[in-house]
Protein backbone atom coordinates (compact mmCIF):
# COMPACT_ATOMS: atom_id res chain seq x y z
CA UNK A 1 0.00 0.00 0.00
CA UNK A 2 2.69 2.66 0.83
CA UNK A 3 4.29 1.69 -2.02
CA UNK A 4 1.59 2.42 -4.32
CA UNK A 5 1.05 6.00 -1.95
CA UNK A 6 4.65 6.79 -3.27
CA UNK A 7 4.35 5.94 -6.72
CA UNK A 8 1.24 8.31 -6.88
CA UNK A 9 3.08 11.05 -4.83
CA UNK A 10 5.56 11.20 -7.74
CA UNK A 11 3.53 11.43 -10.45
CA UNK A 12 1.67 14.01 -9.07
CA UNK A 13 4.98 16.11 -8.34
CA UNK A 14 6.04 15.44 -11.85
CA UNK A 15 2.72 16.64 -13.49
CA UNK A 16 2.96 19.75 -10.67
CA UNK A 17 6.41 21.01 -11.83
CA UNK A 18 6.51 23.19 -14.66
CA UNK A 19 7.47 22.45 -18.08
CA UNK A 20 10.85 24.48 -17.67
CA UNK A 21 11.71 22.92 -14.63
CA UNK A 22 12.02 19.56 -15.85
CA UNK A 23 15.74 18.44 -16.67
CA UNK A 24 17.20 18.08 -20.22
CA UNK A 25 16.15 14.50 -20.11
CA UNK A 26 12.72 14.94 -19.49
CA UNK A 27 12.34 13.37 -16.39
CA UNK A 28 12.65 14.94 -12.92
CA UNK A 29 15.62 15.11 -10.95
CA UNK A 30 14.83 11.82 -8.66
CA UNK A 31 13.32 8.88 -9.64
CA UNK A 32 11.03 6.33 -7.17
CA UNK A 33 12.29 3.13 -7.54
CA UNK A 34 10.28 -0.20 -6.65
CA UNK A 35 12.44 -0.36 -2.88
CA UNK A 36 11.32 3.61 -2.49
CA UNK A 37 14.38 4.69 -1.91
CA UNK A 38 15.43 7.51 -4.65
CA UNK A 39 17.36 6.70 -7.45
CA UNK A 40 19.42 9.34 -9.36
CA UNK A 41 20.17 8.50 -12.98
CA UNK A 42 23.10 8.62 -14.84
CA UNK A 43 24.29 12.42 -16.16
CA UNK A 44 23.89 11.44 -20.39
CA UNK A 45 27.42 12.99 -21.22
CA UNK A 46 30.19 10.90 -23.21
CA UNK A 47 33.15 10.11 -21.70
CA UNK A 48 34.85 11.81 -24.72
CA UNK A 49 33.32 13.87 -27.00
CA UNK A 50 33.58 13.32 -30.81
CA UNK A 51 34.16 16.25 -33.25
CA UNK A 52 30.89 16.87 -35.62
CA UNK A 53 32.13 15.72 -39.34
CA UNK A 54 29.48 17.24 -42.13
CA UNK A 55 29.14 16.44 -45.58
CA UNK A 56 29.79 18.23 -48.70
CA UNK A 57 26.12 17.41 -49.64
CA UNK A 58 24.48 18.71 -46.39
CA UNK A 59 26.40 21.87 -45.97
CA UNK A 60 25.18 22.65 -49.39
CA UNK A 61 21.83 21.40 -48.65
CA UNK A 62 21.95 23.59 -45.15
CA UNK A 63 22.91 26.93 -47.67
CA UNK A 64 21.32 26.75 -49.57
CA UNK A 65 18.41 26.91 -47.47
CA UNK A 66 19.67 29.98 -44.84
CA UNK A 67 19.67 31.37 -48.78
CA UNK A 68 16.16 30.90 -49.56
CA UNK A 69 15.27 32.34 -45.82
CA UNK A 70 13.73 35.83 -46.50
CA UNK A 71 11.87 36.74 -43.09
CA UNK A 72 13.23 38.09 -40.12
CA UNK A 73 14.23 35.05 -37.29
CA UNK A 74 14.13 32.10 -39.94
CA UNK A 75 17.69 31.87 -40.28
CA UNK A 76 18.02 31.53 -36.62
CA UNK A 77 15.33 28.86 -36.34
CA UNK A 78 17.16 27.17 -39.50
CA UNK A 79 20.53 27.23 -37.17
CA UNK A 80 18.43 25.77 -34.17
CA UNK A 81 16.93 23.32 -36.03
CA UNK A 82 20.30 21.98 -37.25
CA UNK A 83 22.12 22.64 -34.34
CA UNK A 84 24.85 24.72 -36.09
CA UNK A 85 26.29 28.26 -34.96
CA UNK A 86 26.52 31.69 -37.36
CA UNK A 87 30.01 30.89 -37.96
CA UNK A 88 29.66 27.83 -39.70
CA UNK A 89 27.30 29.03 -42.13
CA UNK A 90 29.92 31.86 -42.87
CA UNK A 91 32.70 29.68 -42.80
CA UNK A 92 30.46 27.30 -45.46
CA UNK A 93 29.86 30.66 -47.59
CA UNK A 94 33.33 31.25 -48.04
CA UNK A 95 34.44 27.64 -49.11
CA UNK A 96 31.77 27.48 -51.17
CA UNK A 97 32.61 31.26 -53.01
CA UNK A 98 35.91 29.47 -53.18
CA UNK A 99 34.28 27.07 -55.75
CA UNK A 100 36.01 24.40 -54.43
CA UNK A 101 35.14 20.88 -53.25
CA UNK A 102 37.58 20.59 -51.46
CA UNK A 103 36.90 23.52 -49.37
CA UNK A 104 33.89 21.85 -48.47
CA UNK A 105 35.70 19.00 -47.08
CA UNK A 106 36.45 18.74 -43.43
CA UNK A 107 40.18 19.67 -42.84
CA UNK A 108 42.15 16.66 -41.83
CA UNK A 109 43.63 17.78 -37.91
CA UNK A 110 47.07 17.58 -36.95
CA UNK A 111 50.76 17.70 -38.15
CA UNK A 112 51.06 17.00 -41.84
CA UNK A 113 52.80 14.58 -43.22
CA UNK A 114 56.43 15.08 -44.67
CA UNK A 115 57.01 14.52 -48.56
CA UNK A 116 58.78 11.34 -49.05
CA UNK A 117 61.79 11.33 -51.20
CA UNK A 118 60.96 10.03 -54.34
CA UNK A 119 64.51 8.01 -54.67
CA UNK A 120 63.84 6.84 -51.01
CA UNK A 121 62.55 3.57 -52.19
CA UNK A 122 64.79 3.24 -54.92
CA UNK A 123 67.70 3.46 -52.56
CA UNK A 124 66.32 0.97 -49.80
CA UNK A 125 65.75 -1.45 -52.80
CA UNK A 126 69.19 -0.98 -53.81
CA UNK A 127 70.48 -1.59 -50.36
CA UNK A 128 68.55 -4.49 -49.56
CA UNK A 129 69.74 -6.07 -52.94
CA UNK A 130 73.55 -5.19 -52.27
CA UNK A 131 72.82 -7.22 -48.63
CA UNK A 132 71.98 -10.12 -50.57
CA UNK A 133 74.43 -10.39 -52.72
CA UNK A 134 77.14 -9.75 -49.91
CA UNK A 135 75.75 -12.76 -48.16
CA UNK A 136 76.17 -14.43 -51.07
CA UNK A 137 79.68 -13.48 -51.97
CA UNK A 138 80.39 -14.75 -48.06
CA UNK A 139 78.84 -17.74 -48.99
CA UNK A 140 80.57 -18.09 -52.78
CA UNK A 141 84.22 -17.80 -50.67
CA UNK A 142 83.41 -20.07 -47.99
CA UNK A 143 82.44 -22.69 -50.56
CA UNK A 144 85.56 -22.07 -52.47
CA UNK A 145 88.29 -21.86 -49.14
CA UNK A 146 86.82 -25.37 -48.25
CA UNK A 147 87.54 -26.88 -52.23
CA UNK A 148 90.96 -25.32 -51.87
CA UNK A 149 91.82 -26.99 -48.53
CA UNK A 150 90.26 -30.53 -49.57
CA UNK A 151 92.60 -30.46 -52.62
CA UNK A 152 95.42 -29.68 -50.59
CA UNK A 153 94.71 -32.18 -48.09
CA UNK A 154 93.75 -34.91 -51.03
CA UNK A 155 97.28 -33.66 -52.77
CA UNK A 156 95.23 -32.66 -56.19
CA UNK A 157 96.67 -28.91 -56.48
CA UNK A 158 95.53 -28.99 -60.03
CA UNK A 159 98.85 -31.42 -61.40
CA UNK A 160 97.10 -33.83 -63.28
């Protein structure tokens, strides 16, 4: 019975609070759980937050609606809707004045990379190819100390 008393009690506090009082998750800010003992959920933020990536298409798509906006406030609600700021759509005017695609793209972050030396391969081919042939020179005069000492030791120094 008291169980059901508390389960009422908090609906009626959640249909009492206002509509602006109400946290971003829609719920209110302690929850009656089954043992009636209150239960606060978990805060929904990421443990890391991932940068926003947007398309060539939809930034196009995006101005070329803020273009067709004519009336006072409907850019705003446009950047509301799409949950974009004033200097994105700027930013996306410029790139696309640019006329290039590629301006459209996002920017890849971070260092960039250093040219490679064209001849860098060439020269790590060569190398690995003069390493071979070493170890096969060792090889060649290894095989022909041993022929000279069996002759000398089988008393065939060539005198036929």
């Amino acid at each position: 019975m008291r169980e059901m008393e508390v389960h009422e009690e908090a609906e009626a506090r959640e249909q009492a609070e206002p509509e602006g009082a109400r946290r971003a998750t829609g719920g209110s800010a302690t929850v009656v759980s089954a043992g009636s003992r209150p239960v606060v959920p978990d805060p929904e933020v990421l443990e890391k937050a991932r940068r926003r990536r947007f398309s060539a298409a939809y930034k196009l798509e995006v101005l070329q609606e803020a273009d067709a906006c004519s009336e006072p406030g409907e850019i705003g609600a446009l950047l509301r809707r799409e949950g974009l700021y004033s200097s994105l759509l700027s930013k996306w005017r410029q790139q696309r004045e640019e006329g290039t695609l590629e301006g459209l793209r996002p920017k890849k972050r971070g260092r960039k990379a250093r040219p490679r030396n064209p001849l860098a391969r060439r020269v790590a081919e060569l190398e690995r190819d003069n390493e071979r042939l070493r170890k096969k020179l060792e090889q060649a005069e290894t095989i022909i100390d041993v022929q000279k000492k069996l002759s000398r030791i089988l008393g065939t120094d060539g005198e036929s």
